[in-house]
PDB file of N, CA and C in Angstrom:
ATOM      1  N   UNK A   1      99.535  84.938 -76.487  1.00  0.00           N
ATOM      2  CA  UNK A   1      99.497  86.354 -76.089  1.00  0.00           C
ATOM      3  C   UNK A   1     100.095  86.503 -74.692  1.00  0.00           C
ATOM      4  N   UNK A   2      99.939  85.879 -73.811  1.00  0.00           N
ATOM      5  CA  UNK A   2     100.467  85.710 -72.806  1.00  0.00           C
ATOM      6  C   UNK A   2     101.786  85.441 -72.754  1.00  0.00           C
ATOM      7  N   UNK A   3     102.384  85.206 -73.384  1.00  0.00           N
ATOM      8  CA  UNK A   3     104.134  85.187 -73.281  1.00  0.00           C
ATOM      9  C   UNK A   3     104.901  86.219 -74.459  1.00  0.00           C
ATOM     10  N   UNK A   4     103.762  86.658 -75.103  1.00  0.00           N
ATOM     11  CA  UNK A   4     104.198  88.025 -75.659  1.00  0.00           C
ATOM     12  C   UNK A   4     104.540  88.878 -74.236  1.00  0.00           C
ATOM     13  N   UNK A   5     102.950  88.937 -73.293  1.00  0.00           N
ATOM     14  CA  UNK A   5     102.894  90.060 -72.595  1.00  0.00           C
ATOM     15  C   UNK A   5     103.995  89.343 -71.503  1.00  0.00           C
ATOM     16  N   UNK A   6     104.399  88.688 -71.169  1.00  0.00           N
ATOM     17  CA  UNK A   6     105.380  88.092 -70.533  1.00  0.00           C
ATOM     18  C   UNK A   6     106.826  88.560 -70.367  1.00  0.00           C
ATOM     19  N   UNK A   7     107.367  88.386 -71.691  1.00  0.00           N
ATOM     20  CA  UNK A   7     108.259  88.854 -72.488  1.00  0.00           C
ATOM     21  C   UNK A   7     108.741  90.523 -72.875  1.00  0.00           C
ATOM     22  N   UNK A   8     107.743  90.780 -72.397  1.00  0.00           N
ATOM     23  CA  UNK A   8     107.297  92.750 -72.617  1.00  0.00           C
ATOM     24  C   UNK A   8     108.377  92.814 -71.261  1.00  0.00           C
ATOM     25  N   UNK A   9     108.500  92.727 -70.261  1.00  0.00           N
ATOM     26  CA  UNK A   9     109.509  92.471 -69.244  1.00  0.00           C
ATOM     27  C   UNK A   9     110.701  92.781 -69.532  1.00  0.00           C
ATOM     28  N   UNK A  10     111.120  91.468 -70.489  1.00  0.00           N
ATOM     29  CA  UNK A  10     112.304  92.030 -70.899  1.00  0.00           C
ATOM     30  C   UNK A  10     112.545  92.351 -72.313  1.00  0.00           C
ATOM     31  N   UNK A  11     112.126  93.403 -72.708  1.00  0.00           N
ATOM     32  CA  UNK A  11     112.067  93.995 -73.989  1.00  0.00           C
ATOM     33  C   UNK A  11     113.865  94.647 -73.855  1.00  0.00           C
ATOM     34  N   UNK A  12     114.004  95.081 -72.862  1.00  0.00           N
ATOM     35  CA  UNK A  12     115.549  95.680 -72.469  1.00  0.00           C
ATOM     36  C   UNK A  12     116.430  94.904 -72.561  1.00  0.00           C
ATOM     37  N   UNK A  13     116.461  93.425 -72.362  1.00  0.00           N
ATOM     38  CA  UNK A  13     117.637  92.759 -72.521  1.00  0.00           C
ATOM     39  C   UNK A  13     117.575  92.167 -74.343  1.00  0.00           C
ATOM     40  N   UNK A  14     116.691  92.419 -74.301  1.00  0.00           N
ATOM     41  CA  UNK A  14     117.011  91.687 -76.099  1.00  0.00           C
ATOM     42  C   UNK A  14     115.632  92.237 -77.109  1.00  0.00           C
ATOM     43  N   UNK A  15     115.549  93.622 -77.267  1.00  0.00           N
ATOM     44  CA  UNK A  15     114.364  94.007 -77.981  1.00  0.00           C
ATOM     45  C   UNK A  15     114.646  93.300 -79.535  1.00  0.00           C
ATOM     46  N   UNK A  16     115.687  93.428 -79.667  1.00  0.00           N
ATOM     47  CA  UNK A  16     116.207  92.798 -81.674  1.00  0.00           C
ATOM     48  C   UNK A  16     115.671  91.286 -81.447  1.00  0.00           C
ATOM     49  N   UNK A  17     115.975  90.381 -80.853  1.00  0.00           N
ATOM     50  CA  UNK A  17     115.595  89.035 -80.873  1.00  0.00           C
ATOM     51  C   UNK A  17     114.106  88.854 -79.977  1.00  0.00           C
ATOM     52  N   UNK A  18     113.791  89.728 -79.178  1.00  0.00           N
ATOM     53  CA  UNK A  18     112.274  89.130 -79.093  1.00  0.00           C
ATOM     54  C   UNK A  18     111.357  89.845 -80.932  1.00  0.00           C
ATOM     55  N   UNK A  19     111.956  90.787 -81.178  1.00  0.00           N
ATOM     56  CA  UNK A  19     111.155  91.251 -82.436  1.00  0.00           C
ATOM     57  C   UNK A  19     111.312  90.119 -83.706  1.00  0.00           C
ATOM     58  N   UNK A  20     112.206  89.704 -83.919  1.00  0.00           N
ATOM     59  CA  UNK A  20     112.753  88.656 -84.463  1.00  0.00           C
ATOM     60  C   UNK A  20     111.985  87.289 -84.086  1.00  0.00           C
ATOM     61  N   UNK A  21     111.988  86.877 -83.018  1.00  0.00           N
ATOM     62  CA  UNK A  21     111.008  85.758 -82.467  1.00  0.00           C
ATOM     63  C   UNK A  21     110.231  85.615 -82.913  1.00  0.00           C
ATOM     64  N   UNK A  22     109.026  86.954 -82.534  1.00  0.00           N
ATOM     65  CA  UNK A  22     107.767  87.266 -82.420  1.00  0.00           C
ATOM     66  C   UNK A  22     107.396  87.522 -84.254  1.00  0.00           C
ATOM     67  N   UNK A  23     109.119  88.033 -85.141  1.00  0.00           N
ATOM     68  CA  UNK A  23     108.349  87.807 -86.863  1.00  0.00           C
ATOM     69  C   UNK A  23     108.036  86.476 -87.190  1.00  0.00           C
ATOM     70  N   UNK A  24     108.924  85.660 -86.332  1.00  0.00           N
ATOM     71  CA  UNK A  24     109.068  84.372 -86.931  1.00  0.00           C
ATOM     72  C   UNK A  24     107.890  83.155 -86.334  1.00  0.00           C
ATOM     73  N   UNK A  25     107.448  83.810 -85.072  1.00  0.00           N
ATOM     74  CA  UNK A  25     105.963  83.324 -84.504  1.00  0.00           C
ATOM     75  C   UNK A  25     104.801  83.634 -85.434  1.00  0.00           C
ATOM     76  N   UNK A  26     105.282  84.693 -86.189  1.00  0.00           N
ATOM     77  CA  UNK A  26     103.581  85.464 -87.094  1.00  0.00           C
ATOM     78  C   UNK A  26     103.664  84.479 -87.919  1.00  0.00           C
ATOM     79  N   UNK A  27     104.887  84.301 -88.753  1.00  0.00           N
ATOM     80  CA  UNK A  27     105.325  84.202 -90.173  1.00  0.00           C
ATOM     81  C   UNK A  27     104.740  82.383 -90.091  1.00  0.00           C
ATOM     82  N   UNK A  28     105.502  81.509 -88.469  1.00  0.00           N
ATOM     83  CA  UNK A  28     105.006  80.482 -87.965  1.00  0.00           C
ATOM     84  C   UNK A  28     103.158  80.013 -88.404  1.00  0.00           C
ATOM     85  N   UNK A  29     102.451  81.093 -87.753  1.00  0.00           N
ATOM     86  CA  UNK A  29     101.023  81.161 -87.480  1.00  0.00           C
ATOM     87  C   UNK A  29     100.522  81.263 -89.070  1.00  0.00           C
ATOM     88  N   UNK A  30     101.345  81.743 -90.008  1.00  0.00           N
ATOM     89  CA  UNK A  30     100.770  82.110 -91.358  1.00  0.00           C
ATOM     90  C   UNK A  30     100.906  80.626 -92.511  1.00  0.00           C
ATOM     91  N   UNK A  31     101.848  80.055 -91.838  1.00  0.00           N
ATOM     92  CA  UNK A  31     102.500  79.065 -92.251  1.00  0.00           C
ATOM     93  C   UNK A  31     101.132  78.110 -92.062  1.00  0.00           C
ATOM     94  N   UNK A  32     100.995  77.855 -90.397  1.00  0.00           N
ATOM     95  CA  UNK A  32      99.946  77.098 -89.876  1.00  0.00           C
ATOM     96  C   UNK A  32      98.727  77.459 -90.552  1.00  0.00           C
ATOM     97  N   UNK A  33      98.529  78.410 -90.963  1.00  0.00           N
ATOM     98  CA  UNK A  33      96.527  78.737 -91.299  1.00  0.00           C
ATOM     99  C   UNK A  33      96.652  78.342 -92.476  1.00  0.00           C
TER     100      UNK A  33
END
């Protein structure tokens, strides 16, 4: 959560690839459980 809120910073230089990241962190975490 902390490098989500980190990352909120620069939502302006790359909102498409942190959203992208952050599917592939969930999709990651869904994988893991």
């Amino acid at each position: 959560m902390m490098i989500t809120r980190k990352r909120r910073k620069r939502r302006k230089i790359g909102s498409k690839t942190l959203k992208r990241k952050r599917m592939t962190i969930m999709m990651w975490h869904s994988s893991c459980n």
